[in-house]
N, C-alpha and C. Protein backbone atom coordinates (compact mmCIF):
# COMPACT_ATOMS: atom_id res chain seq x y z
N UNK A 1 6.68 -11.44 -14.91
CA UNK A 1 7.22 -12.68 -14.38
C UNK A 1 7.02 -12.72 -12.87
N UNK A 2 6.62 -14.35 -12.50
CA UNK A 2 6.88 -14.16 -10.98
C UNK A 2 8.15 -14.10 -9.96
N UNK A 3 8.34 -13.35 -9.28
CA UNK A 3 9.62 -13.33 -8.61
C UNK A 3 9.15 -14.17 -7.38
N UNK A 4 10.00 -14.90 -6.69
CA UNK A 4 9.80 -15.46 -5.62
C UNK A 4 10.94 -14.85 -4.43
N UNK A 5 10.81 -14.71 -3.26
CA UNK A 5 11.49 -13.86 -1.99
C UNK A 5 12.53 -15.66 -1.64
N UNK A 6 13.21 -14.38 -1.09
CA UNK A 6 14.52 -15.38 -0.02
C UNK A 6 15.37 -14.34 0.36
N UNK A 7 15.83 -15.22 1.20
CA UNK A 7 16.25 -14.56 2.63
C UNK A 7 18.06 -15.38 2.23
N UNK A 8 19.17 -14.67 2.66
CA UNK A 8 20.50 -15.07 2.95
C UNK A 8 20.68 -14.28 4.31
N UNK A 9 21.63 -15.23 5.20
CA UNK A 9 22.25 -14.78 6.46
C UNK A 9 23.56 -14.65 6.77
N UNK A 10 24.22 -13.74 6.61
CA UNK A 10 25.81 -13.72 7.12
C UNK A 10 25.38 -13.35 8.29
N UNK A 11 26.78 -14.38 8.72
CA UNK A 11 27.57 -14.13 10.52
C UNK A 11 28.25 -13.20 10.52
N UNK A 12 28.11 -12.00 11.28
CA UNK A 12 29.29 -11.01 11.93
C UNK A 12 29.39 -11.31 12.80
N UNK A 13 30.37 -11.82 13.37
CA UNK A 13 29.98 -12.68 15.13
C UNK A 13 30.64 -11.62 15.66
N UNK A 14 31.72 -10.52 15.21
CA UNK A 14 32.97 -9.93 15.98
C UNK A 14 32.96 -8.73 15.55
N UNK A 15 31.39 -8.27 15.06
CA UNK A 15 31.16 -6.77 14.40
C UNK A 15 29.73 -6.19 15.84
N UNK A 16 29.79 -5.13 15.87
CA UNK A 16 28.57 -4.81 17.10
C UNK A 16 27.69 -4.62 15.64
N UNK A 17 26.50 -4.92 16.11
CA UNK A 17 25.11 -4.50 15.63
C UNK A 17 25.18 -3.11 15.43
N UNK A 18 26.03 -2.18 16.06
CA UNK A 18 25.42 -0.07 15.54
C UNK A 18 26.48 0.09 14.79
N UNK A 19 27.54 -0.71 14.88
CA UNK A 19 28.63 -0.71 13.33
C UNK A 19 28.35 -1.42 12.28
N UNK A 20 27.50 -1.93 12.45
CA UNK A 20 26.85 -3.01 10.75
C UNK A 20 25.69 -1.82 10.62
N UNK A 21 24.73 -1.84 11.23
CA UNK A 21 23.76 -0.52 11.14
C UNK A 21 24.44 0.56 10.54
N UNK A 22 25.44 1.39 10.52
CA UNK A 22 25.87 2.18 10.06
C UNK A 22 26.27 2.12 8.78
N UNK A 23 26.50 0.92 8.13
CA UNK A 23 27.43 0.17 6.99
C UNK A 23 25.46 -0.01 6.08
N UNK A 24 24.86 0.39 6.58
CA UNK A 24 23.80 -0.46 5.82
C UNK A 24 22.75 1.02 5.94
N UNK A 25 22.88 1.42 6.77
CA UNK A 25 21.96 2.62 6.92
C UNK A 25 22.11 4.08 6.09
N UNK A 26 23.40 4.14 6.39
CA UNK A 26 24.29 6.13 6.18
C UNK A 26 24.12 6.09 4.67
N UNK A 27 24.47 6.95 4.26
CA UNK A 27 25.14 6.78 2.31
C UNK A 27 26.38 6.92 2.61
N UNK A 28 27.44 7.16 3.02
CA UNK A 28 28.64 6.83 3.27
C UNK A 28 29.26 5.36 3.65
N UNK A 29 28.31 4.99 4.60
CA UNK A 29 28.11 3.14 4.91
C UNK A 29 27.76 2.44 3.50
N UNK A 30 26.41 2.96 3.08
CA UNK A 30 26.00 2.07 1.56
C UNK A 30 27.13 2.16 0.71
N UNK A 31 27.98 3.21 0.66
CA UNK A 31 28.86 3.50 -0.84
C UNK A 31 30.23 3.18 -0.28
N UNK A 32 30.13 2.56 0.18
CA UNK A 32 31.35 1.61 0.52
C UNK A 32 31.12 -0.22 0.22
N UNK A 33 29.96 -0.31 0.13
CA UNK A 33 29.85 -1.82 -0.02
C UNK A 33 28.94 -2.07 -1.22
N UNK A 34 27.68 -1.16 -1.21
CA UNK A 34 26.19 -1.65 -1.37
C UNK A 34 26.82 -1.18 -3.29
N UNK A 35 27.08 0.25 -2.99
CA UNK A 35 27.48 1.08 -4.54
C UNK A 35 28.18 2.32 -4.71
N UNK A 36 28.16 2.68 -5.60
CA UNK A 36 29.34 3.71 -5.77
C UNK A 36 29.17 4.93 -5.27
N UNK A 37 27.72 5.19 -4.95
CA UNK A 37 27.30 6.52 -4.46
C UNK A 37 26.36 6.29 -4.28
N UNK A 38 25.99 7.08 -2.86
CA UNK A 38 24.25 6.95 -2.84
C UNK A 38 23.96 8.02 -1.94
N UNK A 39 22.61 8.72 -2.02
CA UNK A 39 22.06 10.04 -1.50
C UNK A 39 20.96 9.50 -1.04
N UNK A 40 20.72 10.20 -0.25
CA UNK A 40 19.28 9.76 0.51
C UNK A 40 18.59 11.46 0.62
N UNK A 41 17.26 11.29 0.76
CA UNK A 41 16.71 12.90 0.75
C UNK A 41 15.39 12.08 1.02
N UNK A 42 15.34 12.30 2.56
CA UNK A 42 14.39 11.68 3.23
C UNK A 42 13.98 10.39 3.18
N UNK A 43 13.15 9.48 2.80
CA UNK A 43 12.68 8.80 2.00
C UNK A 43 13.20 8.08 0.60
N UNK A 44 13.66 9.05 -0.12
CA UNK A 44 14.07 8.51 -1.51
C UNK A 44 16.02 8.51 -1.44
N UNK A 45 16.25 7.57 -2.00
CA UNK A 45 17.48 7.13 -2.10
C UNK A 45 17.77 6.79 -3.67
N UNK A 46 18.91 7.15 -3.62
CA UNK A 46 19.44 7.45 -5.40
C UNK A 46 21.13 6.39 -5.36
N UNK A 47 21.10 5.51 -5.85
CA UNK A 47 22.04 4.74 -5.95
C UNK A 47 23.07 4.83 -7.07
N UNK A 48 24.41 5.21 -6.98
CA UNK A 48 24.48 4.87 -8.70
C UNK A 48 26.01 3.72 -8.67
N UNK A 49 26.11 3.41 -10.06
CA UNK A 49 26.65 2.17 -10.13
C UNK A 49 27.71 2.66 -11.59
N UNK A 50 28.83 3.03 -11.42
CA UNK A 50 29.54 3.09 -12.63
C UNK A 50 28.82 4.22 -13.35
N UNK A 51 28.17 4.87 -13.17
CA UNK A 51 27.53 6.44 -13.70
C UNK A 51 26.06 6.32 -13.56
N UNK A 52 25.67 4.51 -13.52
CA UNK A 52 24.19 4.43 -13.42
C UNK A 52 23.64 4.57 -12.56
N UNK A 53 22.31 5.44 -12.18
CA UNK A 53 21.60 5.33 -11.48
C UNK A 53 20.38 4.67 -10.83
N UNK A 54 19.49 4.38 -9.76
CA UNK A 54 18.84 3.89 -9.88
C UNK A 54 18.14 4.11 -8.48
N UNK A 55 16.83 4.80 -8.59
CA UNK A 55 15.99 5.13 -7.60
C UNK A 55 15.38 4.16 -6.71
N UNK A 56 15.52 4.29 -5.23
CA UNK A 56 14.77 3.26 -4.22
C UNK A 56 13.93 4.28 -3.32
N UNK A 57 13.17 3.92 -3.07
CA UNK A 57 11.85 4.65 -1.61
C UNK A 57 11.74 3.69 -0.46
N UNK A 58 11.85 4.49 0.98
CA UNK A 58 12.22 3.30 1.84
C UNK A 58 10.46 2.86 2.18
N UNK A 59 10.53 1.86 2.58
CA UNK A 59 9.06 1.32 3.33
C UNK A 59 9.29 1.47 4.54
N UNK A 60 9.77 1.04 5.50
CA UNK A 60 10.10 0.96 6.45
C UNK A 60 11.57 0.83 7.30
N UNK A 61 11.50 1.15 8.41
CA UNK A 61 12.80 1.68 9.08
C UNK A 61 12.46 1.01 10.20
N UNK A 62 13.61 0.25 11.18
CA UNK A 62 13.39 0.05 12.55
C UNK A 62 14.58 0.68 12.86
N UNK A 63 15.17 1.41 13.24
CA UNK A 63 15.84 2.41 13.77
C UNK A 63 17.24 1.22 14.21
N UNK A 64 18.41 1.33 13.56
CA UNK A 64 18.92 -0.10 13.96
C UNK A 64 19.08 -1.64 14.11
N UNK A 65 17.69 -1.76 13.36
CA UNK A 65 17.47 -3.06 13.48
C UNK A 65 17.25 -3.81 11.87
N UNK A 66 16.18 -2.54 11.25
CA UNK A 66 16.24 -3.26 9.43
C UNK A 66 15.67 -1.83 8.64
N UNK A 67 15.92 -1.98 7.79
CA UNK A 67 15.62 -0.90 6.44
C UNK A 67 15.02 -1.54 5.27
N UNK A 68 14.08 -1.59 4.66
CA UNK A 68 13.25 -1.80 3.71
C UNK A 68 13.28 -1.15 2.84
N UNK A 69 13.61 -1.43 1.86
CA UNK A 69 13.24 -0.44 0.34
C UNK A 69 12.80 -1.11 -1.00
N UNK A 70 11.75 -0.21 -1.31
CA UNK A 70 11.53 -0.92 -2.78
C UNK A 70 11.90 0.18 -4.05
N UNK A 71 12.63 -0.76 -5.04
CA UNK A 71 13.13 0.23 -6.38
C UNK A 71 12.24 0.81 -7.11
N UNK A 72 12.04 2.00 -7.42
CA UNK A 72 11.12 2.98 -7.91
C UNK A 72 10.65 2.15 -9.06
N UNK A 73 11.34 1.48 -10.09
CA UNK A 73 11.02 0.88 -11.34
C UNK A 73 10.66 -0.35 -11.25
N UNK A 74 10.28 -0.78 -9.79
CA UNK A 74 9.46 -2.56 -9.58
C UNK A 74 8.10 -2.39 -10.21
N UNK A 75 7.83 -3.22 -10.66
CA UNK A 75 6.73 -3.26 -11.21
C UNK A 75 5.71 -3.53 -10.18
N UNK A 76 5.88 -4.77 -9.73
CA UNK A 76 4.92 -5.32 -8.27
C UNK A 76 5.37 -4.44 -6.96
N UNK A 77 3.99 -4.07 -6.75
CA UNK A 77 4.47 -3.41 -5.22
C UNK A 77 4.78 -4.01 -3.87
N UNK A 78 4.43 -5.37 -4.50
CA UNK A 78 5.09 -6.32 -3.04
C UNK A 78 6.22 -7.09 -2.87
N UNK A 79 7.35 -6.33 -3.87
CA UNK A 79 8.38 -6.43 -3.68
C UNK A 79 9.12 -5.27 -3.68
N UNK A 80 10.53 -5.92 -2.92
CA UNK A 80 11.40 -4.65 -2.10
C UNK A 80 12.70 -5.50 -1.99
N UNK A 81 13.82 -5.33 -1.13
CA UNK A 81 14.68 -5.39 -0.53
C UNK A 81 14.98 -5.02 1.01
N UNK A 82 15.25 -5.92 1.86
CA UNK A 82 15.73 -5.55 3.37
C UNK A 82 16.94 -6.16 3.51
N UNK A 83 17.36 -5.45 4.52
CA UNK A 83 18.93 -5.61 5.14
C UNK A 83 18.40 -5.10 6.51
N UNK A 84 18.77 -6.34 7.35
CA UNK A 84 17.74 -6.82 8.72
C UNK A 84 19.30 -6.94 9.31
N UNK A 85 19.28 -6.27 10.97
CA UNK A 85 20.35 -7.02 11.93
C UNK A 85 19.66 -7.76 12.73
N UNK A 86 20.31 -9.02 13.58
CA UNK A 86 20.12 -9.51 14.24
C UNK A 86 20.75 -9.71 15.41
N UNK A 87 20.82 -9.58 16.56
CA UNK A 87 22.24 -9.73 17.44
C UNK A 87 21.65 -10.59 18.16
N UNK A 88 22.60 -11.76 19.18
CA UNK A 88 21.78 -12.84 20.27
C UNK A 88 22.76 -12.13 21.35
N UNK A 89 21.36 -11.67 22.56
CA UNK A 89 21.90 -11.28 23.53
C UNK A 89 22.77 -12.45 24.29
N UNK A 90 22.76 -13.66 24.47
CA UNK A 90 23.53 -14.38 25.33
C UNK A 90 24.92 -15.05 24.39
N UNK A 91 25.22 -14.97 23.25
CA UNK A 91 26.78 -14.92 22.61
C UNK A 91 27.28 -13.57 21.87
N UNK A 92 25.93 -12.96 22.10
CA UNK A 92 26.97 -11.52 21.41
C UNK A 92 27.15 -11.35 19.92
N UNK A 93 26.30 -12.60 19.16
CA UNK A 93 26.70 -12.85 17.89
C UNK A 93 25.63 -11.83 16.88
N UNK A 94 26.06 -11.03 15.98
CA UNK A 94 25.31 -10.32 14.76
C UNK A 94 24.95 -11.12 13.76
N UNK A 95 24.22 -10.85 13.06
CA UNK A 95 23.29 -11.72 11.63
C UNK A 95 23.15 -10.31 10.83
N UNK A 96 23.72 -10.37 9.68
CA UNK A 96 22.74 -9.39 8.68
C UNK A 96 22.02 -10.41 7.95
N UNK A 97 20.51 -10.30 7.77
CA UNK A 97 19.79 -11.01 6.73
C UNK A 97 19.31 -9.98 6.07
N UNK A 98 19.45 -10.32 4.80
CA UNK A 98 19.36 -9.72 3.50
C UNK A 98 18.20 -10.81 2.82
N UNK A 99 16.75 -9.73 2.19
CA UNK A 99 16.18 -10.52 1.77
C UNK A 99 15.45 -9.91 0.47
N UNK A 100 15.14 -10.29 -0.79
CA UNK A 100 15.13 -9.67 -1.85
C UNK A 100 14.26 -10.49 -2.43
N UNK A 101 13.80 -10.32 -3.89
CA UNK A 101 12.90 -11.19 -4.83
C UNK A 101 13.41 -11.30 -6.01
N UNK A 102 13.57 -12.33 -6.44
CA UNK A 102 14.18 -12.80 -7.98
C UNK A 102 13.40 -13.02 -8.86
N UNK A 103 13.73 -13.67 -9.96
CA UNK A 103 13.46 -14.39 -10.97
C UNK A 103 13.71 -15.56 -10.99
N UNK A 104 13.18 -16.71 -11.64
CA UNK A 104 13.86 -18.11 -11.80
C UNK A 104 15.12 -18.34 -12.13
N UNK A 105 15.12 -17.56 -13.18
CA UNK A 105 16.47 -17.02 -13.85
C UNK A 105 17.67 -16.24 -13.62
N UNK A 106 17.12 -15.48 -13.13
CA UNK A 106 18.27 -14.63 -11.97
C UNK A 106 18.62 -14.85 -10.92
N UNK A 107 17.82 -15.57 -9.69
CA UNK A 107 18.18 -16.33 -8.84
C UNK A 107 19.46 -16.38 -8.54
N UNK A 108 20.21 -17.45 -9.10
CA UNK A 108 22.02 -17.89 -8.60
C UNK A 108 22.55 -16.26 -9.12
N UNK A 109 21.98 -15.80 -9.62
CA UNK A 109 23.38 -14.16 -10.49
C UNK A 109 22.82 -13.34 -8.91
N UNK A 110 21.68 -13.25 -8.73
CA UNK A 110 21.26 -12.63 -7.62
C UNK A 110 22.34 -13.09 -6.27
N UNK A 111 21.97 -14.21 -5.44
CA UNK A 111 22.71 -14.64 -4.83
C UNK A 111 24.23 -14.66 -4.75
N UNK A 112 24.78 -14.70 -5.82
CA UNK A 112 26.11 -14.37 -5.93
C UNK A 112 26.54 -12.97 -5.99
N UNK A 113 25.54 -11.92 -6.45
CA UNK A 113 26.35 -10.72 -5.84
C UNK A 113 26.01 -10.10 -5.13
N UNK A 114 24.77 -10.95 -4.50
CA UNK A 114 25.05 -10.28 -2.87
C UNK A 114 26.13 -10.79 -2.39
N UNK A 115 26.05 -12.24 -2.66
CA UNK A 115 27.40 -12.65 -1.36
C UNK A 115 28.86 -11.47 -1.89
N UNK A 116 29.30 -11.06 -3.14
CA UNK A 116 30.29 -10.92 -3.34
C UNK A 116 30.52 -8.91 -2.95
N UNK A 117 28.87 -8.33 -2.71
CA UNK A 117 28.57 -7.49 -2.25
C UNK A 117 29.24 -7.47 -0.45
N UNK A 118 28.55 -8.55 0.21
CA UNK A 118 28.71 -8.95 1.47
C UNK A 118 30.27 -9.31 1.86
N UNK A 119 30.83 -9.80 0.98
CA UNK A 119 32.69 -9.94 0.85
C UNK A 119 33.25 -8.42 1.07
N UNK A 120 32.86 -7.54 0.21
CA UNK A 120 33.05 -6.31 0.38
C UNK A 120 32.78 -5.41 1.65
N UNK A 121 31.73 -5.75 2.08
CA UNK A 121 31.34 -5.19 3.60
C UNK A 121 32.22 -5.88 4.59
N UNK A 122 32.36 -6.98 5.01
CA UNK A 122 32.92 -7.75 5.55
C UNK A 122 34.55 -7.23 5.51
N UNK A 123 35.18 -6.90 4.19
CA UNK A 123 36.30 -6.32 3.88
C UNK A 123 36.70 -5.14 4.88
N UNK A 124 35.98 -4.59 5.00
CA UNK A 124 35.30 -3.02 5.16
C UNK A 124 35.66 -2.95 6.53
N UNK A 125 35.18 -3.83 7.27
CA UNK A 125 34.28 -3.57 8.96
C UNK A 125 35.67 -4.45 9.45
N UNK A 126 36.67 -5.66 8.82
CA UNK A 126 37.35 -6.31 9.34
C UNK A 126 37.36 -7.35 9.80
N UNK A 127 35.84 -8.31 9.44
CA UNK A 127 35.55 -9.24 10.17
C UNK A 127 35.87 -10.30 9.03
């Protein structure tokens, strides 16, 4: 099936950019919001969810700024997942954009648990 990409943006206006980085980067940060546990061993990251697991490999890293990963069991290699910060130097304001690839069909189930993922972080950090 074809998946098509999109992008969602939450406001942290009152979170710093190296405290959302941390929430999105660490496995202690991820397993507080993202899932129930997660290990990292270099490169490969092991997620699990209620006992399930599920393997990711990062693509790319900007040191603070975004993390890229695609799930070991994607079929297409030109899809992945990022969790991108954004900060504007003249209000001070943070952006996490989160951007992923769906299905036609999965789409709205997608979107809704990120946002309800993102409720949880948000929970978390206090904002």
């Amino acid at each position: 099936m074809n998946k098509t990409i999109f992008s969602i943006e939450y406001d942290f206006n009152n979170i710093s950019a190296s405290l959302l980085w941390d929430y999105i980067y660490t496995p202690d940060g991820l397993s507080t919001w993202f899932a129930d546990e997660v290990a990292i061993n270099g490169k490969s990251y092991t997620f699990s969810w209620n006992g399930e697991k599920r393997d990711a490999t990062q693509i790319s890293i900007k040191n603070g700024a975004s993390l890229k990963l695609r799930w070991d069991d994607e079929e297409c290699k030109k899809h992945y997942f990022e969790f991108k910060i954004t900060s504007n130097e003249l209000t001070k304001d943070t952006t996490l954009i989160i951007t992923d690839f769906a299905d036609k069909e999965e789409y709205e189930d997608l979107i809704n648990l990120w946002n309800e993922q993102v409720s949880i972080l948000r929970k978390k950090l206090g904002a």
